[in-house]
Protein backbone atom coordinates (compact mmCIF):
# COMPACT_ATOMS: atom_id res chain seq x y z
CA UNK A 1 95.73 146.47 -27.77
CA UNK A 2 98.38 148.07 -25.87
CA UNK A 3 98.04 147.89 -22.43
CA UNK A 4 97.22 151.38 -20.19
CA UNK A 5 99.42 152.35 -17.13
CA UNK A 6 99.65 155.37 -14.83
CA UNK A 7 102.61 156.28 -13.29
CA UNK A 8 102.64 156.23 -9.06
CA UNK A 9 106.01 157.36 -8.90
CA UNK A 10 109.32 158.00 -9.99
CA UNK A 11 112.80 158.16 -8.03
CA UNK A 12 116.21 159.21 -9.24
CA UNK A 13 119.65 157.96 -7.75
CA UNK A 14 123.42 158.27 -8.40
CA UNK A 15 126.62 156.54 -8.37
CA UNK A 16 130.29 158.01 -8.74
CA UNK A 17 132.06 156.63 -11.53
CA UNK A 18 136.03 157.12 -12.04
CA UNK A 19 137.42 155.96 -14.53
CA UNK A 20 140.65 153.47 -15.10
CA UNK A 21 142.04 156.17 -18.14
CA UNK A 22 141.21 159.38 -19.74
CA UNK A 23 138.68 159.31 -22.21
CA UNK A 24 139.17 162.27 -24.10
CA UNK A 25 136.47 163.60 -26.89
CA UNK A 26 135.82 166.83 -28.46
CA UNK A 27 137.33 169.63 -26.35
CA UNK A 28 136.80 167.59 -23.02
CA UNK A 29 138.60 164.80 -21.07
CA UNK A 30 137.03 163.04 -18.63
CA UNK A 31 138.05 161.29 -15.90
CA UNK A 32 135.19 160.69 -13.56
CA UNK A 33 131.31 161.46 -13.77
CA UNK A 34 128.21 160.42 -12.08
CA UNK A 35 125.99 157.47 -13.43
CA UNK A 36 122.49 157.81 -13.60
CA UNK A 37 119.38 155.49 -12.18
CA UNK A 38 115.74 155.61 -12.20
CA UNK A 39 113.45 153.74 -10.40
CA UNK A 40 109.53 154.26 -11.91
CA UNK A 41 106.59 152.58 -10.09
CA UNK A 42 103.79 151.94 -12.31
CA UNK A 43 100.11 150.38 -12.41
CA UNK A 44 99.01 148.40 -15.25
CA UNK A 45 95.27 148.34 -15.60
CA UNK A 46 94.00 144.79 -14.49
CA UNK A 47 97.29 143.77 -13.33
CA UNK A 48 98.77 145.72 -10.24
CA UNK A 49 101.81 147.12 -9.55
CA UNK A 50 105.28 146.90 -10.99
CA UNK A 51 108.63 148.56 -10.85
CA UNK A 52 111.31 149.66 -13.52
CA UNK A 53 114.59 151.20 -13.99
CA UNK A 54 117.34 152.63 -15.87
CA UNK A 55 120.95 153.66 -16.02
CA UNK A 56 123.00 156.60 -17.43
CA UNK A 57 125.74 158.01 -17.05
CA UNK A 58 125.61 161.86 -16.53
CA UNK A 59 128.17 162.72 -19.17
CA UNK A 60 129.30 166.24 -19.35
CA UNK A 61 129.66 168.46 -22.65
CA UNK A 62 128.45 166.13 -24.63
CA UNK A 63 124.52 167.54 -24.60
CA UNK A 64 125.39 170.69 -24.48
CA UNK A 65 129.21 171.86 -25.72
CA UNK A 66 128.81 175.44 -25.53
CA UNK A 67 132.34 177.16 -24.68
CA UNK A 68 130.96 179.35 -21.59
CA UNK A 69 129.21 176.19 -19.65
CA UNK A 70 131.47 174.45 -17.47
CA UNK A 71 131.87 170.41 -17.55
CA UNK A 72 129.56 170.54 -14.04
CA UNK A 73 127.04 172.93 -15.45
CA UNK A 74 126.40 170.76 -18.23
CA UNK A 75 125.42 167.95 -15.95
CA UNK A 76 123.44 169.86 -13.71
CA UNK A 77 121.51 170.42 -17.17
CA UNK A 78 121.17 166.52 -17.18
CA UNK A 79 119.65 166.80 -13.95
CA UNK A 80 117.14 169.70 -14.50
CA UNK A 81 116.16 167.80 -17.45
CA UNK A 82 115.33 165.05 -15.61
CA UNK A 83 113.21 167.00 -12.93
CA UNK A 84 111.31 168.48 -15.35
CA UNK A 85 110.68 165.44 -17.24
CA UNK A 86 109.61 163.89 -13.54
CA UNK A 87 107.40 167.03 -12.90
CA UNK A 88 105.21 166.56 -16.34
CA UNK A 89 105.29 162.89 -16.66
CA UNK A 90 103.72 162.50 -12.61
CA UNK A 91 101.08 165.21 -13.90
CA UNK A 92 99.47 162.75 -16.40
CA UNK A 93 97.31 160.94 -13.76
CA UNK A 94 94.97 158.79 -15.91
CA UNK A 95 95.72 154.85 -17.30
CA UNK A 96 97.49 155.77 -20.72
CA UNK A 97 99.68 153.66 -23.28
CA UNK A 98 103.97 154.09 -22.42
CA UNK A 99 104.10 155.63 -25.33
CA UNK A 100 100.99 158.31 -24.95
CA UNK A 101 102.89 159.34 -21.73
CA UNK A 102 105.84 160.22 -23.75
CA UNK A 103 104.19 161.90 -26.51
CA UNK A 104 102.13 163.84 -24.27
CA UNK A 105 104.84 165.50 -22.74
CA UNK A 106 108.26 165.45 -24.99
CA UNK A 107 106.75 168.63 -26.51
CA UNK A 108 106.39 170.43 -23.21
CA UNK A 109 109.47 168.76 -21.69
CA UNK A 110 111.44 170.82 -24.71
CA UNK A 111 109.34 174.25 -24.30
CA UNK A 112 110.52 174.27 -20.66
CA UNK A 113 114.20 173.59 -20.89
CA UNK A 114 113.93 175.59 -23.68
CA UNK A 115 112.94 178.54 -21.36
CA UNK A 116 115.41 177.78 -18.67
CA UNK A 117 118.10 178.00 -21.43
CA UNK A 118 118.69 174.35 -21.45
CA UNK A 119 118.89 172.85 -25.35
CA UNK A 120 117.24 169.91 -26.98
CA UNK A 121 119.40 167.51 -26.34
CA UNK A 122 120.01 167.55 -23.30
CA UNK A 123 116.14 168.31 -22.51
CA UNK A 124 115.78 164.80 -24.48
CA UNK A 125 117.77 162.58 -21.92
CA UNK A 126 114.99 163.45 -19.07
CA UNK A 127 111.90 161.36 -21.03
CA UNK A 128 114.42 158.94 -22.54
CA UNK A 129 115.57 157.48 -18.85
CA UNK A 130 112.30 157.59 -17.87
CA UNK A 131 110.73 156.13 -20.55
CA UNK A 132 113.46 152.97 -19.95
CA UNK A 133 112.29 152.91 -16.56
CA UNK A 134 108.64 152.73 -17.77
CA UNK A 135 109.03 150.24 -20.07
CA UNK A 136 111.30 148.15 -17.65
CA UNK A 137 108.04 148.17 -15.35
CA UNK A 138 105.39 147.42 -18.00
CA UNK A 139 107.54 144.34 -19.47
CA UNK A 140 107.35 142.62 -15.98
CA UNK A 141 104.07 143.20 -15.00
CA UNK A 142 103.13 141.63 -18.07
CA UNK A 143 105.68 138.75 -17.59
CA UNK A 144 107.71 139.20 -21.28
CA UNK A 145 110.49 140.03 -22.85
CA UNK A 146 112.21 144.01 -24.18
CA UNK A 147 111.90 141.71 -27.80
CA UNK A 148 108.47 140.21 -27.61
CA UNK A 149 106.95 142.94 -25.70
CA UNK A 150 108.18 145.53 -28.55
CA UNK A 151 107.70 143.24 -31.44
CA UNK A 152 104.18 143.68 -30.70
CA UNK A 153 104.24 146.77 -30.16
CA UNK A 154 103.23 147.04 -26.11
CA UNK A 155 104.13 150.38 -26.15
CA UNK A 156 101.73 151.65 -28.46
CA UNK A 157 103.65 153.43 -30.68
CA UNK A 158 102.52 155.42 -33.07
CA UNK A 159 102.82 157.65 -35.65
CA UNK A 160 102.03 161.16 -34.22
CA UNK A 161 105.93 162.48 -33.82
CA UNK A 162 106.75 161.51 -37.10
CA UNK A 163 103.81 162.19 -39.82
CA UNK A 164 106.67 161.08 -42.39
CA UNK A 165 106.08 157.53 -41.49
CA UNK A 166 102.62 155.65 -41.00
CA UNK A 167 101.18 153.58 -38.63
CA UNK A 168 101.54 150.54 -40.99
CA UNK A 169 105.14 151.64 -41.49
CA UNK A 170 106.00 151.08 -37.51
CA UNK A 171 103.83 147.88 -36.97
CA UNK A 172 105.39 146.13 -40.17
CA UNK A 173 108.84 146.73 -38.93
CA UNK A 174 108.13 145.92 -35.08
CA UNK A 175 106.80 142.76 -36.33
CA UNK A 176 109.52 141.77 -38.85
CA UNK A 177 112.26 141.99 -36.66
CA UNK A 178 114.66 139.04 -35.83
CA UNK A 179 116.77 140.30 -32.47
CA UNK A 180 120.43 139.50 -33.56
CA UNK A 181 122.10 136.99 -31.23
CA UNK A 182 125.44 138.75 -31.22
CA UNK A 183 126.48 142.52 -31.33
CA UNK A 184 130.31 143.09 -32.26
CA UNK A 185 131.69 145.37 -30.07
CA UNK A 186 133.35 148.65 -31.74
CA UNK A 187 136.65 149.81 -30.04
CA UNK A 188 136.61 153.63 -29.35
CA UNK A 189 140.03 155.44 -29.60
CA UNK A 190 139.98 158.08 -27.18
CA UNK A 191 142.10 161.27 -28.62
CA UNK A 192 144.29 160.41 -26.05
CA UNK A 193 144.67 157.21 -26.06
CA UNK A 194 148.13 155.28 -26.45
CA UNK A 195 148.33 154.36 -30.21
CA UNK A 196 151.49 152.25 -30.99
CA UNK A 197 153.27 149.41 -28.38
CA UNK A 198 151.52 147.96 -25.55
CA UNK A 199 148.37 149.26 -24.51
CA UNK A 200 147.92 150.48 -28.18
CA UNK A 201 145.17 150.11 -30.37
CA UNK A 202 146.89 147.06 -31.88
CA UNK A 203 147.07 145.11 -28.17
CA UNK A 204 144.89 142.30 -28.00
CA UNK A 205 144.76 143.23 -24.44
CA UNK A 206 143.20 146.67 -24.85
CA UNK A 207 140.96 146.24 -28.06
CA UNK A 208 139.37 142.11 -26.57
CA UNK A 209 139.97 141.24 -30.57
CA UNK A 210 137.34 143.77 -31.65
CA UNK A 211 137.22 143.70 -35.04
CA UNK A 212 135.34 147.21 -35.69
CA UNK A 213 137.14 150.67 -34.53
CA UNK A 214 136.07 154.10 -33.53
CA UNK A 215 138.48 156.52 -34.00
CA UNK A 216 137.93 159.77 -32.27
CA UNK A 217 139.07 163.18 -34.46
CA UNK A 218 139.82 166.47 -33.05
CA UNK A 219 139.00 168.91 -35.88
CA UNK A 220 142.46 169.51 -37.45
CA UNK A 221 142.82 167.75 -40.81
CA UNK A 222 146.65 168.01 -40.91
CA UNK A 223 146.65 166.58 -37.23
CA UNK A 224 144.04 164.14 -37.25
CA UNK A 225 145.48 162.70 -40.94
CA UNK A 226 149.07 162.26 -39.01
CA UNK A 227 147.00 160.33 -36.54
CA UNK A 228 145.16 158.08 -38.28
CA UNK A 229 148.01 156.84 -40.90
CA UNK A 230 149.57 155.77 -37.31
CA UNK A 231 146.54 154.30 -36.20
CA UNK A 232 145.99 152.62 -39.64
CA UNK A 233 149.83 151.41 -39.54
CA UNK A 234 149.18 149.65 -36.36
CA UNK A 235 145.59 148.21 -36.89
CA UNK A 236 147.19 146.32 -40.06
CA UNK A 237 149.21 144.12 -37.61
CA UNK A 238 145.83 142.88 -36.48
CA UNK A 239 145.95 140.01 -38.79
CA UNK A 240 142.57 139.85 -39.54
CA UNK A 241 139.80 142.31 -41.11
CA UNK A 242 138.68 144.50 -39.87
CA UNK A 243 136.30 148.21 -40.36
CA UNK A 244 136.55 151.76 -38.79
CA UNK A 245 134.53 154.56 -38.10
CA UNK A 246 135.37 158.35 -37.63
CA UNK A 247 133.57 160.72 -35.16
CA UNK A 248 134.40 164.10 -35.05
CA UNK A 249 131.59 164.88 -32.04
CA UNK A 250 131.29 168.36 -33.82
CA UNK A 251 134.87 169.59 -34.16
CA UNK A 252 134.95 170.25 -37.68
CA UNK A 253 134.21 174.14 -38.22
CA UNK A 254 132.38 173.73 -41.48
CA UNK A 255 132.63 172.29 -45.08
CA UNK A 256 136.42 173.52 -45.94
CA UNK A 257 137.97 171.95 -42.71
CA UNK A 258 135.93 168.57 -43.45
CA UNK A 259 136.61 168.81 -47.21
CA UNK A 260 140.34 169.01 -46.41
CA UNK A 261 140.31 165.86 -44.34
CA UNK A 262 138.37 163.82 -46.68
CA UNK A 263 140.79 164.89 -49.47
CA UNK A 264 143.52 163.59 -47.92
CA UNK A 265 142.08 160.20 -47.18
CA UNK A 266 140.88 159.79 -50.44
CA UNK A 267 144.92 160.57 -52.00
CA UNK A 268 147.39 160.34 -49.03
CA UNK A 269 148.68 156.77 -49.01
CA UNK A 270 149.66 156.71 -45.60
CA UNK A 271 146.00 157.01 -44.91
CA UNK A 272 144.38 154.21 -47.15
CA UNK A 273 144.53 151.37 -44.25
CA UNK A 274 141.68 153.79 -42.70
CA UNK A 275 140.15 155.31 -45.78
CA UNK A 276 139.58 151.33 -47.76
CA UNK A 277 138.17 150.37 -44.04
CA UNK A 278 135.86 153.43 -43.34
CA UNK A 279 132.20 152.90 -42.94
CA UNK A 280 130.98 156.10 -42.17
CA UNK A 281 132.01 159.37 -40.31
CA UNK A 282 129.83 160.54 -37.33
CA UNK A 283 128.73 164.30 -36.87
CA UNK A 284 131.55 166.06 -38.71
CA UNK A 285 130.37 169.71 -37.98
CA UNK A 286 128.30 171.38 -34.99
CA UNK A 287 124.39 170.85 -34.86
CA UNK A 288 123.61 174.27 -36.07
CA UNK A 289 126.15 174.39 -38.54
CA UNK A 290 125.17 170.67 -39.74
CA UNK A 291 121.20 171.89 -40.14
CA UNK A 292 122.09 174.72 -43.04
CA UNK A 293 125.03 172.75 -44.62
CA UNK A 294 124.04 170.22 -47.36
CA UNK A 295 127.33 167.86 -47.92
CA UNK A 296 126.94 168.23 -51.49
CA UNK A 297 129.89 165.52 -52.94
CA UNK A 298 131.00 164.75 -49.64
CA UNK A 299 127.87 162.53 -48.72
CA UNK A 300 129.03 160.14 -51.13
CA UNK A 301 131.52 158.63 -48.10
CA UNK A 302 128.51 157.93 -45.74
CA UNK A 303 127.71 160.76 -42.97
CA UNK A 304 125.62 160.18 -39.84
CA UNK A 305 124.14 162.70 -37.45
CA UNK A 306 124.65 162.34 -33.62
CA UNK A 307 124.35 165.04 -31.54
CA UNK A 308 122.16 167.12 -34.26
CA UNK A 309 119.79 163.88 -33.78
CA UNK A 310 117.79 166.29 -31.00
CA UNK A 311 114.40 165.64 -32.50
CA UNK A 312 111.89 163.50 -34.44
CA UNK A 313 112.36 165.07 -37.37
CA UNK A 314 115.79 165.32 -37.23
CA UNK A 315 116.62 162.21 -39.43
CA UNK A 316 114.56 163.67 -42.35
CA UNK A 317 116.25 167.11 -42.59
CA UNK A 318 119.69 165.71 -42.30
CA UNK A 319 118.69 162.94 -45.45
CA UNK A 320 117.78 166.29 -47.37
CA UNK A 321 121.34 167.19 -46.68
CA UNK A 322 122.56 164.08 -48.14
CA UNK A 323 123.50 162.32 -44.60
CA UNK A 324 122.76 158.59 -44.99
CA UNK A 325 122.48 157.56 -41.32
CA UNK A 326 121.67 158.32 -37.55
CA UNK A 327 122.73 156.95 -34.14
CA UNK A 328 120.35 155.33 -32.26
CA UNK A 329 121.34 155.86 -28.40
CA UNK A 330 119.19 154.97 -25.40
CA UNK A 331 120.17 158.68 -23.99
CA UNK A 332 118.35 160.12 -26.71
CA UNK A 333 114.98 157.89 -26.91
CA UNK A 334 114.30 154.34 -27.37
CA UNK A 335 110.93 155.20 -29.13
CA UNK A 336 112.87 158.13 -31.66
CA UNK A 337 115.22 155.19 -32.04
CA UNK A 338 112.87 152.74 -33.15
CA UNK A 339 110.96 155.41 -35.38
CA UNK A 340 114.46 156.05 -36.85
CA UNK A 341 114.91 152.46 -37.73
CA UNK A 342 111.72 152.42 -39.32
CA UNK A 343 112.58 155.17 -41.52
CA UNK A 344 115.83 153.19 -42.64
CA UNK A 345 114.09 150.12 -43.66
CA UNK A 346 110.95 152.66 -45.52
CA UNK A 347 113.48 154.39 -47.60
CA UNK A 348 115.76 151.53 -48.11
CA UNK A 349 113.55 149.34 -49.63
CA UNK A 350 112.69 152.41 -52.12
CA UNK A 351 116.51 151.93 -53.62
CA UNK A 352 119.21 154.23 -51.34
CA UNK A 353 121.41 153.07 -48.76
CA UNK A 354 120.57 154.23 -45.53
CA UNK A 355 121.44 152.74 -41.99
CA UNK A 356 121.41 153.03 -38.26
CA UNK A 357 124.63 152.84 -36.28
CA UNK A 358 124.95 152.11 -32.36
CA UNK A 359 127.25 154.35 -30.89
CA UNK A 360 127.83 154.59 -26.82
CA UNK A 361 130.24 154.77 -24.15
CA UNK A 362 127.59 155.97 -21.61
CA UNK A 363 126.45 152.18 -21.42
CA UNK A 364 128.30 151.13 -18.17
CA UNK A 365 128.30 147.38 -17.25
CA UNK A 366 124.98 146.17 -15.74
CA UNK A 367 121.56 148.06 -16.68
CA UNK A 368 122.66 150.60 -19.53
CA UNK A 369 124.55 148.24 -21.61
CA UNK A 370 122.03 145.26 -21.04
CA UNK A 371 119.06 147.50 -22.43
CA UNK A 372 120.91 149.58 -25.04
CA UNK A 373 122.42 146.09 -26.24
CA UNK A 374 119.06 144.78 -26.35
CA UNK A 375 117.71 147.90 -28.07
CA UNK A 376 120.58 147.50 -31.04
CA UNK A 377 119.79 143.86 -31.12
CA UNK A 378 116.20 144.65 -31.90
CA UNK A 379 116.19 147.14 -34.57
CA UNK A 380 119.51 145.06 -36.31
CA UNK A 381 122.61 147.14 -35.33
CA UNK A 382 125.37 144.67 -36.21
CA UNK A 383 127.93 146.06 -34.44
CA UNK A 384 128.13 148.98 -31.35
CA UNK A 385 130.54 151.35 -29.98
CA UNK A 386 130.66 149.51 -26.27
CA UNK A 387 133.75 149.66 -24.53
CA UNK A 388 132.32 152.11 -21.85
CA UNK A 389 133.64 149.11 -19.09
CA UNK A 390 137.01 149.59 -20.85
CA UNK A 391 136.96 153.49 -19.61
CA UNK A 392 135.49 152.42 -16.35
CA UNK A 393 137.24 148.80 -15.77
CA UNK A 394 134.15 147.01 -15.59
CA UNK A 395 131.59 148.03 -12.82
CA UNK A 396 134.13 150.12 -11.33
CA UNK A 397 132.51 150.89 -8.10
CA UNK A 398 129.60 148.55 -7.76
CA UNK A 399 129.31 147.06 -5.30
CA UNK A 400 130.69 143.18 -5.66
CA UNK A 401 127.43 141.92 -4.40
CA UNK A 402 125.05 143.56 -7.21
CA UNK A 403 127.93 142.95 -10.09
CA UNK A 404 127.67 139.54 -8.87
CA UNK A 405 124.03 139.45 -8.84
CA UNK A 406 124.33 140.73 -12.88
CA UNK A 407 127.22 138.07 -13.60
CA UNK A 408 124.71 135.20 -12.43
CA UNK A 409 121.72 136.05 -13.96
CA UNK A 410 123.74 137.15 -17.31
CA UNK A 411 126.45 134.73 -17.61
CA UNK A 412 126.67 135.07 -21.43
CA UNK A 413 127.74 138.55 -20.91
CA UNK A 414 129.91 138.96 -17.72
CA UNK A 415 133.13 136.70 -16.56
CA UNK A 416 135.46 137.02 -13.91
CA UNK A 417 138.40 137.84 -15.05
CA UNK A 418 140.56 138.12 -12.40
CA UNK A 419 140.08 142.03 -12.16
CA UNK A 420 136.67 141.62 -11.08
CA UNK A 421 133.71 140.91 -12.73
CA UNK A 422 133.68 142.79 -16.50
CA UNK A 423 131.61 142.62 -19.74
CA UNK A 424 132.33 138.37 -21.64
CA UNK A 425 133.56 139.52 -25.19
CA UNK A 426 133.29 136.81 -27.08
CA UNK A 427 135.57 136.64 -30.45
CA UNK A 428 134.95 140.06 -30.66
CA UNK A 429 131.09 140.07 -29.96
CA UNK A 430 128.52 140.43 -27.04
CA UNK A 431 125.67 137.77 -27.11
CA UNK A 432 122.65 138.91 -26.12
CA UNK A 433 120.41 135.80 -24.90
CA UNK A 434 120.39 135.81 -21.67
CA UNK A 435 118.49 139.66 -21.97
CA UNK A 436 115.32 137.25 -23.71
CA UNK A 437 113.46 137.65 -20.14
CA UNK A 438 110.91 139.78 -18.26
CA UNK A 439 111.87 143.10 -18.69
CA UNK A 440 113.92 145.24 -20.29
CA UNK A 441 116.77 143.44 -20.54
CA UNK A 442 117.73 142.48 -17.09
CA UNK A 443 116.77 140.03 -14.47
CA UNK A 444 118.03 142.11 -11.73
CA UNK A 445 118.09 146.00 -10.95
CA UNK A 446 120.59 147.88 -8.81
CA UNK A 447 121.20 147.81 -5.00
CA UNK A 448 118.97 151.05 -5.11
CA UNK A 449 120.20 150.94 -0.70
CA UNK A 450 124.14 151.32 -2.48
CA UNK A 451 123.00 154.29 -4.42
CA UNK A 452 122.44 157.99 -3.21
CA UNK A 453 119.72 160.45 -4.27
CA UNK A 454 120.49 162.26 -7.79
CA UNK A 455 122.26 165.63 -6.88
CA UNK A 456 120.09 168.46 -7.04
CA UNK A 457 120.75 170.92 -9.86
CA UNK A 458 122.28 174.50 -9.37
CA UNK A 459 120.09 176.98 -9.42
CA UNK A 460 119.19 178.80 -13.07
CA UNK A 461 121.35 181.99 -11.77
CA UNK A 462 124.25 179.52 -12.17
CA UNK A 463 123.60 177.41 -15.11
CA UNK A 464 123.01 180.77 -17.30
């Protein structure tokens, strides 16, 4: 059985991040943002006390891109979620499984932000840090590893958030699972991000020989086809194979202004570098617009949902539209992940195609990327959008002494290299070995003394 826990406590911190270059997505560049940590104290029944935590960064207008919410309102969502999420899970007193403390209050956690105007999504990424916290604790109080611990299910997950699958369904695929020793790295292309010549997508120097791309589109056709035949010019210097993706993080208006962009990578030669390479293309279309839009002959090029992913059932209503895969991201839900793997490998084995994709820059070196690596690992994503550290320039402002502290106890995944202590890519891949021990994924946690208390949010007058 599962073991019980109740919760004694649960902290939030923060850390200022700037990053080394734009990173520009969407309608919104960024160039700093706060990162995210949560410390949750737990006590396992017949075995004390532990502590976990987590790391996020607090990215703006990415939850929630509506037009009249500035980029700092949008965060300050990220932090209401999170204090409600702290409120309800701290009001569940009694020894429960981790994952009976998340179902017992995702469906509340939702109501409320709901009422204070605050959507899905972004009411999500409160339970999901927590929850990584949680599990963090649990894992070392009972001395094993994010892999063993989940393979056999220490969780307790069930079925009750997603009827579609069964209970047999989640313990056959917890059990069958092989953690991948290496995770190739996916190279994001920012929209403004230097495209031919040195520090170009082709610079070996920039893209640390990743042989999988992310290119980012901004909802033109005409613009973003003139962009990626120069992309695709460069990327066949590479000398070697290699795959892309496209995400248009909800750009595309509707149908007609996707259909035009597909149309010209399936005839413009310019663009058949990119359109023989292309895997899939990531949330084409806004959540509400994606939810009443089948894709009809479109689907046919491989479609995944991302930020319409706001719920357990989100996965099946987007397959009824003909999407073919989902994004599993630790700012969403490890458990909805997992669930959502489980649904790939159910319908796959009953003769379609469908898949689970990794796709992150909020993963900053240390505790994010170690336990969202670990999480891909698990449930067999192959290959990750992870060049947050390239944004950031490795732990950006850590201090040395705790980026140190990760760099000895992980030495498969950090070097120096002579600009400080960054993320060991090796021939294009992360290894993920050293994250086999107690815990989720990491040996070490932050200097929570470096750190300052998470920001409180503006008040409702302000976010409305």
């Amino acid at each position: 059985m599962s073991p019980r826990l109740k919760l004694r406590d649960i902290a939030f911190f923060e850390r200022p991040v700037q990053f080394a270059r734009p990173f520009r997505f969407g309608a919104i560049t960024i160039n700093a943002t706060p990162q995210l940590f949560v410390r949750a104290e737990i006590e396992v029944e017949g075995r004390g006390t532990a502590v976990g935590a987590s790391a996020e960064l607090l990215v703006p207008k990415w939850f929630d891109k509506r037009p009249e919410l500035s980029p700092a309102q949008t965060v300050d969502e990220l932090r209401r979620s999170l204090e409600i999420a702290r409120g309800l899970y701290l009001a569940r007193t009694g020894f429960q499984t981790a994952f009976d403390l998340h179902a017992s209050c995702i469906g509340a956690q939702i109501t409320t932000c709901a009422k204070k105007n605050i959507p899905a999504l972004a009411a999500a990424y409160g339970p999901a840090e927590i929850d990584k916290a949680i599990l963090d604790a649990l894992l070392r109080a009972v001395e094993t590893s994010f892999f063993d611990g989940i393979a056999g299910n220490i969780a307790g997950i069930d079925a009750r958030l997603s009827p579609d699958v069964s209970e047999k369904d989640i313990r056959t695929f917890l059990a069958g699972r092989v953690p991948l020793e290496r995770v190739a790295i996916r190279h994001t292309v920012g929209l403004d991000d230097v495209v031919e010549g040195e520090g170009g997508v082709a610079d070996p120097r920039e893209n640390t020989r990743a042989r999988y791309f992310k290119l980012k589109l901004s909802g033109d056709p005409a613009a973003d086809a003139a962009r990626l035949a120069r992309i695709g010019k460069q990327l066949d210097t590479l000398g070697r194979d290699y795959k892309v993706t496209l995400d248009a993080n909800e750009q595309y208006a509707d149908l007609a202004a996707l259909q035009a962009l597909m149309d010209g990578l399936n005839r413009d030669a310019a663009l058949r570098p990119i359109a023989a390479r292309l895997l899939y293309v990531e949330q084409p279309m806004p959540r509400d617009i994606t939810r009443r839009t089948p894709l009809g002959a479109l689907g046919t090029r491989g479609f995944i949902i991302d930020e319409a992913d706001d719920s357990y059932d989100a996965f099946p209503a987007a397959r009824a539209l003909g999407y073919r895969g989902i994004s599993s991201k630790s700012c969403k839900g490890l458990y909805k992940s997992i669930i959502n793997a489980t649904r790939v490998a159910k319908w796959s084995a009953q003769g379609e195609a469908f898949f689970i994709t990794g796709e992150d820059l909020t993963c900053q070196a240390g505790l994010a990327v170690q336990q969202d690596l670990a999480l891909g690992a698990f449930i067999g994503v192959t290959h990750a959008e992870r060049n947050g550290h390239h944004y950031v320039d490795g732990f950006g402002e850590t201090p040395i002494a705790e980026a140190q502290a990760f760099a000895a106890a992980h030495p498969d995944l950090y070097a120096d290299a002579r600009r400080g202590i960054r993320l060991s890519i090796h021939d294009g891949d992360l290894l993920t070995g050293s994250l086999h021990c107690a815990g989720f994924a990491s040996s070490v946690h932050p200097d929570w003394s470096a750190l300052r208390p998470l920001a409180q949010p503006r008040s409702q007058e302000q976010l409305a």
